[in-house]
Protein backbone atom coordinates (compact mmCIF):
# COMPACT_ATOMS: atom_id res chain seq x y z
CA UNK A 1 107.63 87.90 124.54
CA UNK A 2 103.91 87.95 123.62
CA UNK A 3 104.57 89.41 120.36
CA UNK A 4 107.43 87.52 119.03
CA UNK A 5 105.53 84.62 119.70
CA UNK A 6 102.28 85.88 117.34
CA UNK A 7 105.17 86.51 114.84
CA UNK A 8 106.45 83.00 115.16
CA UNK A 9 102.68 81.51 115.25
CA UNK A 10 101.84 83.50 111.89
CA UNK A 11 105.32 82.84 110.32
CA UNK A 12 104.47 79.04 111.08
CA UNK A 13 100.81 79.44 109.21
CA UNK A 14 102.17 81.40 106.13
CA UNK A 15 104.48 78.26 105.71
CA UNK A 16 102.00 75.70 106.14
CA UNK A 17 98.58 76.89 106.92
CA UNK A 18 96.95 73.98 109.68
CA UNK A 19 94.20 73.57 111.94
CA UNK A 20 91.13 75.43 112.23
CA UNK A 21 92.72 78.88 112.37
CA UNK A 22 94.43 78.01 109.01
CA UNK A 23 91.45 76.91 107.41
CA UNK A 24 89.43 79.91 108.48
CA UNK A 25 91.97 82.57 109.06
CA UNK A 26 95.04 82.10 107.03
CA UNK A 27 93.21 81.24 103.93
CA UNK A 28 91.51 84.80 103.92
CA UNK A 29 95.26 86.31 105.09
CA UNK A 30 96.97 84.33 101.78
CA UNK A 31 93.93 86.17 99.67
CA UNK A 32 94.41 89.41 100.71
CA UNK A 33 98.12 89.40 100.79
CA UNK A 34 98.69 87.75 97.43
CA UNK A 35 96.17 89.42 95.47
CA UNK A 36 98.53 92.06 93.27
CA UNK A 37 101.05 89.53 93.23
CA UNK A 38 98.33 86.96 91.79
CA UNK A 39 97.51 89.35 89.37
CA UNK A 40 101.01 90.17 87.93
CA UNK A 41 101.30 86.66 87.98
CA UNK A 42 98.25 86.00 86.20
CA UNK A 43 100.20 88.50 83.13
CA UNK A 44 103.25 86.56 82.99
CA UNK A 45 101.11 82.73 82.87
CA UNK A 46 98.94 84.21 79.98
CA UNK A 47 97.15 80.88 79.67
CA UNK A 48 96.09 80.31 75.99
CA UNK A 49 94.99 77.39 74.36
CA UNK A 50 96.37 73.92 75.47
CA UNK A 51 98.12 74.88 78.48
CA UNK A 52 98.50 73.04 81.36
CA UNK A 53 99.45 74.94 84.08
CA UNK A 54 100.73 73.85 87.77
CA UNK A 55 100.75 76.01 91.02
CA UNK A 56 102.75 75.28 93.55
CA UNK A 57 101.86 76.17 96.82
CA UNK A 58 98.03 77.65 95.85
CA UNK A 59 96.98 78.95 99.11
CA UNK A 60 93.03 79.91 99.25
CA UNK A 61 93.41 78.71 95.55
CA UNK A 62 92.81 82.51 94.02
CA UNK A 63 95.20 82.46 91.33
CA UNK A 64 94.14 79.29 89.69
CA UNK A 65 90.53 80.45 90.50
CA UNK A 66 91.48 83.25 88.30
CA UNK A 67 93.82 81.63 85.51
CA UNK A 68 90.80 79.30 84.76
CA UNK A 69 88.45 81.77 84.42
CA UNK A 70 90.78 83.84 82.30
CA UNK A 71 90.67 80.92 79.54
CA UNK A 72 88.41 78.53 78.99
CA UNK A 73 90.39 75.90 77.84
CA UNK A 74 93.53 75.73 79.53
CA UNK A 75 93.86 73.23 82.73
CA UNK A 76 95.39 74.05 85.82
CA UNK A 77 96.80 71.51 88.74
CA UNK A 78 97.89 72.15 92.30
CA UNK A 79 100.12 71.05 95.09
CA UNK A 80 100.02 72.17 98.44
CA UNK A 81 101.83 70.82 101.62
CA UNK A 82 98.60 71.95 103.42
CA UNK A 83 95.96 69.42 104.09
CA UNK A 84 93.94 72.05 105.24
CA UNK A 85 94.43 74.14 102.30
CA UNK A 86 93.82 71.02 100.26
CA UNK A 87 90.59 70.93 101.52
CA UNK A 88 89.60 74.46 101.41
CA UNK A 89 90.59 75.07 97.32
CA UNK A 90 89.03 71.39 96.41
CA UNK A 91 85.65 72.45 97.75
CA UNK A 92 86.23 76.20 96.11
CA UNK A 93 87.14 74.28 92.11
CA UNK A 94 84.84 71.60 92.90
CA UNK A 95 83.07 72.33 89.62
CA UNK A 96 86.18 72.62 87.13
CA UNK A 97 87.71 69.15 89.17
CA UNK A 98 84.59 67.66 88.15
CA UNK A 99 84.88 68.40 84.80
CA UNK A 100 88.62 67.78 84.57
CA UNK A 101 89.64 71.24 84.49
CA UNK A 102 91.96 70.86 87.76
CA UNK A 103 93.42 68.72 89.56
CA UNK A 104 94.50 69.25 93.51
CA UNK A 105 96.79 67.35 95.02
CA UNK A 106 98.94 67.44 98.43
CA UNK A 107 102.71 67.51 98.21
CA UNK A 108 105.43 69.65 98.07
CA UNK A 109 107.92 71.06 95.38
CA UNK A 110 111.02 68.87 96.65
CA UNK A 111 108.80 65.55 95.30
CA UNK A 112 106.21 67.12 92.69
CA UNK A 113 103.91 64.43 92.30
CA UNK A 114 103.41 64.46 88.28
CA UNK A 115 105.43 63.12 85.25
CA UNK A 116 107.91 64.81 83.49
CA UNK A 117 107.21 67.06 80.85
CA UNK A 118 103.42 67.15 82.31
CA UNK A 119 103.16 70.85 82.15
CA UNK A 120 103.35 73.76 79.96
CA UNK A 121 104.05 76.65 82.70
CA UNK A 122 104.83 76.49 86.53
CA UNK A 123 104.08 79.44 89.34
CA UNK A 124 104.40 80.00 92.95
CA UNK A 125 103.51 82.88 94.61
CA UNK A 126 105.47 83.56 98.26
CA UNK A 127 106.65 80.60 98.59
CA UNK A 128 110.22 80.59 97.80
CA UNK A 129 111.24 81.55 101.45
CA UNK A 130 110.24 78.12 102.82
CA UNK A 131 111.96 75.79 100.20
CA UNK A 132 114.48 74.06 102.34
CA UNK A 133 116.23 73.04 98.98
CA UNK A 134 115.72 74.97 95.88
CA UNK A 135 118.51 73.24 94.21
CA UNK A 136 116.03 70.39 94.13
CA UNK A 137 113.30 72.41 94.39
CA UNK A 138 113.78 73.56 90.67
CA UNK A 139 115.27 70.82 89.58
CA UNK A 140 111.58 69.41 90.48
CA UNK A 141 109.99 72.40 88.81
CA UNK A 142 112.41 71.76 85.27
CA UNK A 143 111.44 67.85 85.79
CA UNK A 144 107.99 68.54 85.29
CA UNK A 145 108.12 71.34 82.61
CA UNK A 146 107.94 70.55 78.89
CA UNK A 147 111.09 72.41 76.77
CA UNK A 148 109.82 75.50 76.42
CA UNK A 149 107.76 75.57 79.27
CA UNK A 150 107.67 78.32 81.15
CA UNK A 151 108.30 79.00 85.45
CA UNK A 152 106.82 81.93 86.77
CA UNK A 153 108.53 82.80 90.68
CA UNK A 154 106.83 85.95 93.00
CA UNK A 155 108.42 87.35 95.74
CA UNK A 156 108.59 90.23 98.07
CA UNK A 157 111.54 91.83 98.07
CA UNK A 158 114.30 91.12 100.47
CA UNK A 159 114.81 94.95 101.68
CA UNK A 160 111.03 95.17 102.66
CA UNK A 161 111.01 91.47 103.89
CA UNK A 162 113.87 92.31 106.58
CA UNK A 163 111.54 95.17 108.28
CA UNK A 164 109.10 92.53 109.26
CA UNK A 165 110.40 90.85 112.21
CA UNK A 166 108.86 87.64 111.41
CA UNK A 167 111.27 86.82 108.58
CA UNK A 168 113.01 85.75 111.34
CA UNK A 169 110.99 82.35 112.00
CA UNK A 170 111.50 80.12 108.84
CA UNK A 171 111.79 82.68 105.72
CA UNK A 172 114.85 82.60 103.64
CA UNK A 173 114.98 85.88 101.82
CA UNK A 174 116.23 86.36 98.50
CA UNK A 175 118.12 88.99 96.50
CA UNK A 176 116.92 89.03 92.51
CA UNK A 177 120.18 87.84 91.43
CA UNK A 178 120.12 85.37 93.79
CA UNK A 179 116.81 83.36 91.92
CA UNK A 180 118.30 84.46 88.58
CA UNK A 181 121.47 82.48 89.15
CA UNK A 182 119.31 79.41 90.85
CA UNK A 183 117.15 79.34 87.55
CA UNK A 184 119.99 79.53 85.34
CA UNK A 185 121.96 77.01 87.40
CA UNK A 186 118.99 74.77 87.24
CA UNK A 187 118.68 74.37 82.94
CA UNK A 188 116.49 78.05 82.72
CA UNK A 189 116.92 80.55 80.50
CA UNK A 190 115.20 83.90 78.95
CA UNK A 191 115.27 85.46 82.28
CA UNK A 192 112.62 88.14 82.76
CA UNK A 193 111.93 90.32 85.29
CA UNK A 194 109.09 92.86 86.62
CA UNK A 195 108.75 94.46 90.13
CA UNK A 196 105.48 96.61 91.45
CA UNK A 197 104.86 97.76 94.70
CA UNK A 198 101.86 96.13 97.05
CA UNK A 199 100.01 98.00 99.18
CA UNK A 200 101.11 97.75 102.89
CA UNK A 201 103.60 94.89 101.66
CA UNK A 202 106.39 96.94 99.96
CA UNK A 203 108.26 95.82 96.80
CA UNK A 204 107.84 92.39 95.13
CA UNK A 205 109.47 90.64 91.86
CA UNK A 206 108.04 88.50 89.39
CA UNK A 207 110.40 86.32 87.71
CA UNK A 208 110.12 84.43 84.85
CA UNK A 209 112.46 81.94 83.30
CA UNK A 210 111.58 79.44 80.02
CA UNK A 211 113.19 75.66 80.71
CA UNK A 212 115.80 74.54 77.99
């Protein structure tokens, strides 16, 4: 009983990191986890000149920590549905927000607060479990993506996924077909793919689709 309600309690704060214990805790959890994941990421973004580049769901903000220093001209914005985590990457780019390198909002995909066309790529790393509507969810993400532009989606994969038991509070899993289909459905094409294995997290896909 104890257990399964940890699992539900850090199912919850993956989600939507809150309170003190997601300020302090999850943040540092969301680094570790993500960091291979960031980095294959990181590959498929390859921020050059003039980008602007969104992430949705940024966590402890490492990945657009790390596609700003990669380049030092492309811009980078971020939406979270944490207030907490909000806080935390705001203070972390406090220098590049200052200097109108990023921009950090709160909000989720469903009702991406930017204009169309805004952006020049779009990532999110471990967050597709949790999108209670990725029909609109992507339809957001195309909304918000110049032609061209590119959407870059992480995930673990579902086989690994299903020997955790806390899948079982609020994650969605996914098959890669699955995504491809929602992407293509959605006005995406040039469908890419890569997969590497994480330590002590199993299998995980990067996909990457260009909006047309």
């Amino acid at each position: 009983m104890l257990r399964s309600a940890f699992q539900k309690f850090i199912s919850k704060q993956l989600a939507k990191p809150s309170g003190l214990f997601g300020r302090f805790f999850t943040a540092r959890i969301l680094e570790q986890v993500n960091v291979q994941m960031n980095a294959q990421s990181l590959l498929h973004i390859a921020p050059t000149e003039g980008d602007h580049i969104l992430e949705i769901g940024f966590g402890s903000g490492q990945l657009l920590d790390r596609i700003l220093k990669s380049h030092n001209s492309a811009t980078v914005a971020g939406i979270d549905i944490s207030p907490e985590m909000v806080a935390v990457v705001s203070k972390r780019l406090r220098h590049h927000i200052k200097i109108g390198r990023a921009e950090i909002k709160e909000g989720g995909i469903e009702s991406i607060p930017f204009a169309p066309g805004y952006f020049t790529k779009l990532c999110s790393v471990n967050t597709l479990y949790f999108w209670s509507n990725p029909v609109r969810a992507l339809a957001e993400c195309h909304r918000v993506l110049q032609t061209g532009g590119k959407i870059i989606l992480c995930f673990n994969a579902k086989k690994d996924m299903l020997s955790w038991p806390g899948h079982k509070h609020g994650f969605r899993l996914y098959e890669v077909a699955e995504v491809a289909d929602l992407l293509m459905n959605s006005g995406f094409g040039d469908i890419t793919l890569s997969s590497d294995q994480q330590q002590g997290q199993g299998l995980f896909h990067c996909i990457s689709a260009t909006a047309i």
